[in-house]
Protein backbone atom coordinates (compact mmCIF):
# COMPACT_ATOMS: atom_id res chain seq x y z
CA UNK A 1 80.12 81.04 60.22
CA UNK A 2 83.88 81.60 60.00
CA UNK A 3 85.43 80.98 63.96
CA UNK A 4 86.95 84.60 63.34
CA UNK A 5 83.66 86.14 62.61
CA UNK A 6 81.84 84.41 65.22
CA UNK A 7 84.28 85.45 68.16
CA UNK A 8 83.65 89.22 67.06
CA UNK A 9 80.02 88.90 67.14
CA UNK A 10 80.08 87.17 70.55
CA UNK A 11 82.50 90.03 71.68
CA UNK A 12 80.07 92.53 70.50
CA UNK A 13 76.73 91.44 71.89
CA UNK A 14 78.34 90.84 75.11
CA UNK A 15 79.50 94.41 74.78
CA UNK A 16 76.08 95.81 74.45
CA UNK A 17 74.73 93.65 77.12
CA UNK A 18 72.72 91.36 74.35
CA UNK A 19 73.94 87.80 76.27
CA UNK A 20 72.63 88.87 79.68
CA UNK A 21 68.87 88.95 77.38
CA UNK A 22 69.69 85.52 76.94
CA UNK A 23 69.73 84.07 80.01
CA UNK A 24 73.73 84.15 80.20
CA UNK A 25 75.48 86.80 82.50
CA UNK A 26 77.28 89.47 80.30
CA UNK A 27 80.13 90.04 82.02
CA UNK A 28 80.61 87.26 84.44
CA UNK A 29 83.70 86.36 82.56
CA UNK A 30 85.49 89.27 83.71
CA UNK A 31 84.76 89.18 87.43
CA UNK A 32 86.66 88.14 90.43
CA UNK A 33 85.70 85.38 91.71
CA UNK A 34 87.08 85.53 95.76
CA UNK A 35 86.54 81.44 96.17
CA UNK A 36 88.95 81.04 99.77
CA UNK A 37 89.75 84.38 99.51
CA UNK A 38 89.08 86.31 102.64
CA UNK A 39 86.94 89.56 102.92
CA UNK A 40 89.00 92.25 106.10
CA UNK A 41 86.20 94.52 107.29
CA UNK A 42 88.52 97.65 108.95
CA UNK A 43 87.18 99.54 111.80
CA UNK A 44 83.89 100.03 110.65
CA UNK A 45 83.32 101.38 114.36
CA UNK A 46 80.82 104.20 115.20
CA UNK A 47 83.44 106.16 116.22
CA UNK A 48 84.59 106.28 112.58
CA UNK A 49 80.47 107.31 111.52
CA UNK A 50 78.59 110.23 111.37
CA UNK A 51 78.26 111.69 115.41
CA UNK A 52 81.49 109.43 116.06
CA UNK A 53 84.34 111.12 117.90
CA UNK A 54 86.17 111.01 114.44
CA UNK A 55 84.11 110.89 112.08
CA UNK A 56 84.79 110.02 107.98
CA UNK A 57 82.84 111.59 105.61
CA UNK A 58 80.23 109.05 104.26
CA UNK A 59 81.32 106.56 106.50
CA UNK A 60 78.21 104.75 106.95
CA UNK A 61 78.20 104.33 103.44
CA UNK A 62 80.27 101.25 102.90
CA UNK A 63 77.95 99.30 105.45
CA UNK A 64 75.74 98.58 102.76
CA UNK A 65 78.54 97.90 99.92
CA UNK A 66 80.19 95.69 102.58
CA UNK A 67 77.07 93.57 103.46
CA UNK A 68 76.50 93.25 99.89
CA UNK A 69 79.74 91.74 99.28
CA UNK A 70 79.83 89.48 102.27
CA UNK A 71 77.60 86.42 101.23
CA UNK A 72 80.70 85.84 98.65
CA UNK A 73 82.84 85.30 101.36
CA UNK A 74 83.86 82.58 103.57
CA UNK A 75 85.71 83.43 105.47
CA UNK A 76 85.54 87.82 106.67
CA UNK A 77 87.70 89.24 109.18
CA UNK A 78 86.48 92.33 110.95
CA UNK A 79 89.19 94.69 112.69
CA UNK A 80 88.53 97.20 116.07
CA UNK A 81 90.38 99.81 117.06
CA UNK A 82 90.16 99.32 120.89
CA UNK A 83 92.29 102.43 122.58
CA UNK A 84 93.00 103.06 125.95
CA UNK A 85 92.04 106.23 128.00
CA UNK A 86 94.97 108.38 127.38
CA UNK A 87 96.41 106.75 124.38
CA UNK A 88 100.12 107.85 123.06
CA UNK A 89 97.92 108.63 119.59
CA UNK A 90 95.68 111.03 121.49
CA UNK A 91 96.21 114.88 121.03
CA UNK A 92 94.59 115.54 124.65
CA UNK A 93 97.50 113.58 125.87
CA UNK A 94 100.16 115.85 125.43
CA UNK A 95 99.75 119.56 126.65
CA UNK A 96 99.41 122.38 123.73
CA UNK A 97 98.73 119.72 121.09
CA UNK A 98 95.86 119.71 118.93
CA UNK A 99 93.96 117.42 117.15
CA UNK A 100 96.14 116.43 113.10
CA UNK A 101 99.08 117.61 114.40
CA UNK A 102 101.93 115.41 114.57
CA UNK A 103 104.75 114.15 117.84
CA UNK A 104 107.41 112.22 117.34
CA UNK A 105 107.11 108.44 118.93
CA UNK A 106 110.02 105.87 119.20
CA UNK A 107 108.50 104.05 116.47
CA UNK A 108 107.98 107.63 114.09
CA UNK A 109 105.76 110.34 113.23
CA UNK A 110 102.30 110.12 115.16
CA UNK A 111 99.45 111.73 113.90
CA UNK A 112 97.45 112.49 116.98
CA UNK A 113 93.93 112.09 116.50
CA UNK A 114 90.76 113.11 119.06
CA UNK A 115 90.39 111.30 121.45
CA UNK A 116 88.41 108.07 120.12
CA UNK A 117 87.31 104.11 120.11
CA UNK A 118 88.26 104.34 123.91
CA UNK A 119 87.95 100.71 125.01
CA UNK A 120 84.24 99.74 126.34
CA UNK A 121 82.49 102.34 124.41
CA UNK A 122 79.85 102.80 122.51
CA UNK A 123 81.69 104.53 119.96
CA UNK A 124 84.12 101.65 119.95
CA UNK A 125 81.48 99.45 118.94
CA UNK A 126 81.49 97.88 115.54
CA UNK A 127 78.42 99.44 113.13
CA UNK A 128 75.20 97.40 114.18
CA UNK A 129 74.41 97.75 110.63
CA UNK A 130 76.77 95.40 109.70
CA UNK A 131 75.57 92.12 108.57
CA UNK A 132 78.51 89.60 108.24
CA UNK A 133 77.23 86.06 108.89
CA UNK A 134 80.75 84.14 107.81
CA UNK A 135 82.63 86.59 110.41
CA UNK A 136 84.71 84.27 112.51
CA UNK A 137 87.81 87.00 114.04
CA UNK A 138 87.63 90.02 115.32
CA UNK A 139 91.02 91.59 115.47
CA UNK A 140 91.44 94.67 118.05
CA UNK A 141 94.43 97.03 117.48
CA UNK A 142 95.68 99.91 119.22
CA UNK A 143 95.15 98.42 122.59
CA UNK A 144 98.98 99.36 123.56
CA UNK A 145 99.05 102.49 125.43
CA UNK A 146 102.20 103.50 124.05
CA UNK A 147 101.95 102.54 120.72
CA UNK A 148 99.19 103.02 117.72
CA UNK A 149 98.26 100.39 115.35
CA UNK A 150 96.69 100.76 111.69
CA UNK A 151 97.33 97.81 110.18
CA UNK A 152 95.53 95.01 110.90
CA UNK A 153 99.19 92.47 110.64
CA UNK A 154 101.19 94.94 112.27
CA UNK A 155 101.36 97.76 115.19
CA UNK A 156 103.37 100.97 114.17
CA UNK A 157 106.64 99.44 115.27
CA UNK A 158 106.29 96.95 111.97
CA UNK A 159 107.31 95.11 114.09
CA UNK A 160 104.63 93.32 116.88
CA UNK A 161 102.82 91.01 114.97
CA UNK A 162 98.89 90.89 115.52
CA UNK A 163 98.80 86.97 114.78
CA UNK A 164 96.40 87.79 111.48
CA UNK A 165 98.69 86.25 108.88
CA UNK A 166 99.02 83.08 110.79
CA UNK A 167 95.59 82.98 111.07
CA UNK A 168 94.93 83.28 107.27
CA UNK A 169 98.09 80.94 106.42
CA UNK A 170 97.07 78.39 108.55
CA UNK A 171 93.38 78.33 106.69
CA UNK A 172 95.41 78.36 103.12
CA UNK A 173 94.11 81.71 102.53
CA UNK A 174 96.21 83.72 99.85
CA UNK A 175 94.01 86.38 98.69
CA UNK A 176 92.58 89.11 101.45
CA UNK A 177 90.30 92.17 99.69
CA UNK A 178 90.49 95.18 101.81
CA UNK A 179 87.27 97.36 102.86
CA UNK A 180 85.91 99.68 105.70
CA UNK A 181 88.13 102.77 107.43
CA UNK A 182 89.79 104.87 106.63
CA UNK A 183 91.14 104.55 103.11
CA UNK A 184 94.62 106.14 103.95
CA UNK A 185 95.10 105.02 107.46
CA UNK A 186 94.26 101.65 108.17
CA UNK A 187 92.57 100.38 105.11
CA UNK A 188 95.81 101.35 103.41
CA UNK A 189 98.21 99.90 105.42
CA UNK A 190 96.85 96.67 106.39
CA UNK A 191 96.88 95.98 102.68
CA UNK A 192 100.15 97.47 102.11
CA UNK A 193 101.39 94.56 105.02
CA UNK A 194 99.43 92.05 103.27
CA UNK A 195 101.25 92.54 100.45
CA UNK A 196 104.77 92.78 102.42
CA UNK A 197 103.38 89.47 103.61
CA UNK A 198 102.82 87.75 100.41
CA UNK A 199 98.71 88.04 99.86
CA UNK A 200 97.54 88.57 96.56
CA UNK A 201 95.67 92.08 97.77
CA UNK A 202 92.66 93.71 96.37
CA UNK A 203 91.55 97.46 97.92
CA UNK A 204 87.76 97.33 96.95
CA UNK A 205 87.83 101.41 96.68
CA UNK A 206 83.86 101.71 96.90
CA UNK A 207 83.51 100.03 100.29
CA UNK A 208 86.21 102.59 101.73
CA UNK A 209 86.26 106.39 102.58
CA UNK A 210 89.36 108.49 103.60
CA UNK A 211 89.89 111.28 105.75
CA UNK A 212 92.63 113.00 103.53
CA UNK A 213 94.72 114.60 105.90
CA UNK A 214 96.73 117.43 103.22
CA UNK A 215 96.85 114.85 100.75
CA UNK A 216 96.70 111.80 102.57
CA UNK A 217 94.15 110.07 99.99
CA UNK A 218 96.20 110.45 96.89
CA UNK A 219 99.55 109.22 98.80
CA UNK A 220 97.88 106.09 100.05
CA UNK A 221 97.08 104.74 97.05
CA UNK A 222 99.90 105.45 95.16
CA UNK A 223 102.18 103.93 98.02
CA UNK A 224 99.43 101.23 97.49
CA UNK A 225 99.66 100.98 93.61
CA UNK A 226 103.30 100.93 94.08
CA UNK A 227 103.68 97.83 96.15
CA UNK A 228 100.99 95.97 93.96
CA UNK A 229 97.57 96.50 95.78
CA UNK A 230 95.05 96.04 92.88
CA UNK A 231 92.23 99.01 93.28
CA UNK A 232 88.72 97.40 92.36
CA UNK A 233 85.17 98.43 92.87
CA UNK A 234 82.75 96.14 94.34
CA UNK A 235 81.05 95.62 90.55
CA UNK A 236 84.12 93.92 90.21
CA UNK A 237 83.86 90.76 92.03
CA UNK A 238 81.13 88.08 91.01
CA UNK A 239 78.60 88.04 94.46
C-alpha cells in the first residue's frame, strides 16, 4: 500500500474509534501527558459546597473529576482559604455593607464576600471527599487580617509571596494544571500568576465551577486566554 494511502486510512479508523477495537488506544496520541507536572487542587473547602457559607453552584462536582485525575499526578498541591474572624474581605466587617459589594483596600477593589472559611472551622475544612494520595502541601491563604488572597503564589498586594513557586522550582516542576474553586476568583488567578511566573499552565475547565459575579466567568477566562492559560477538559490528559 502506497505510504500516502496508508496514513489516511490509519487517520480514519482512528477517527471512528476502529484502533481502540484493536487493542491500541484511539486517541492516546493526542493527550497530555502531565509526567512532573503538578496537579493545584484550589479551595475545594466545604465552605465553597452546597450548605457552605458561600456556596458555588455544583461545587461538589469537581471532587469526583479531581480524584479521577489525581493518580496521574505526582506531585498535587491542595490550597485553603484559612480567614480570620473579622477579615478585611468580610462584608459584616464594615457597617452598611452587604455581601458582592465592593470597598476600596490599599491594595484595590475588594469584593466582600459572607463571612466564610473562618480559621478552625468546619466549613474551612478541605472536602472529605477528596482522595489525593500524592498530596504533599497544603497552602493556606487569606490568613492576613488585612489583606485577601486568591492566588495561590500571591496575596492581593502581588506582591507577598506564598513560597509556592519555590516550592515547585526547587522540585523542577514547570507545568502546574489548575482545578477546584472558584473558576474566576482563585482558580483564575493562581493560574494567571503561574503564568506571570513562567509555568507552562493548563485550567482543566471541568474540574472548576465559578460564581460569576455580573460577568465574572467570561472575564476570567479571557484575562486567562490572554496571558496564555491553555483551557482543557479532564478527557484531555492521558490518566
Amino acid at each position: 500500500m502506497h505510504s500516502s494511502h496508508r496514513r489516511t486510512l490509519l487517520k480514519s479508523t482512528a477517527a471512528l474509534g476502529v484502533l481502540g477495537g484493536l487493542g491500541l488506544p484511539a486517541f492516546a496520541a493526542g493527550k497530555i501527558k502531565p509526567g512532573s507536572a503538578a496537579l493545584i487542587v484550589v479551595d475545594v473547602q466545604n465552605c465553597f459546597l452546597e450548605g457552605g457559607t458561600l456556596a458555588v453552584k455544583g461545587g461538589a462536582e469537581v471532587v469526583p473529576v479531581i480524584n479521577q485525575l489525581a493518580p496521574a499526578f505526582e506531585n498535587i498541591v491542595v490550597t485553603q482559604d484559612w480567614h480570620t474572624a473579622g477579615h478585611a474581605s468580610f462584608a459584616s466587617t464594615y457597617a452598611g455593607k452587604k455581601p458582592f459589594e465592593t470597598t476600596k483596600l490599599n491594595y484595590g477593589t475588594q469584593v466582600l464576600w459572607p463571612d466564610h472559611c473562618v480559621q478552625g472551622t468546619d466549613d474551612a475544612n478541605v472536602s472529605k471527599d477528596l482522595k489525593l494520595p500524592t498530596a504533599q502541601l497544603i497552602i493556606r491563604k487569606g490568613f492576613h487580617k488585612e489583606m485577601d488572597s486568591y492566588s495561590a503564589f500571591e496575596e492581593a498586594d502581588h506582591k507577598t509571596a506564598t513560597g509556592l513557586a519555590g516550592y515547585l522550582k526547587a522540585r523542577g516542576i514547570k507545568t502546574v494544571f489548575v482545578t477546584g474553586l472558584a473558576t474566576d476568583f482563585c482558580v483564575a488567578w493562581t493560574a494567571m500568576d503561574a503564568r506571570k511566573l513562567g509555568f507552562e499552565v493548563y485550567v482543566v475547565e471541568d474540574a472548576t465551577r465559578g460564581i460569576d459575579l455580573n460577568g465574572s466567568l467570561a472575564a476570567a477566562w479571557k484575562s486567562m486566554t490572554a496571558k496564555g492559560v491553555k483551557r482543557i477538559q479532564s478527557t484531555d490528559i492521558a490518566t
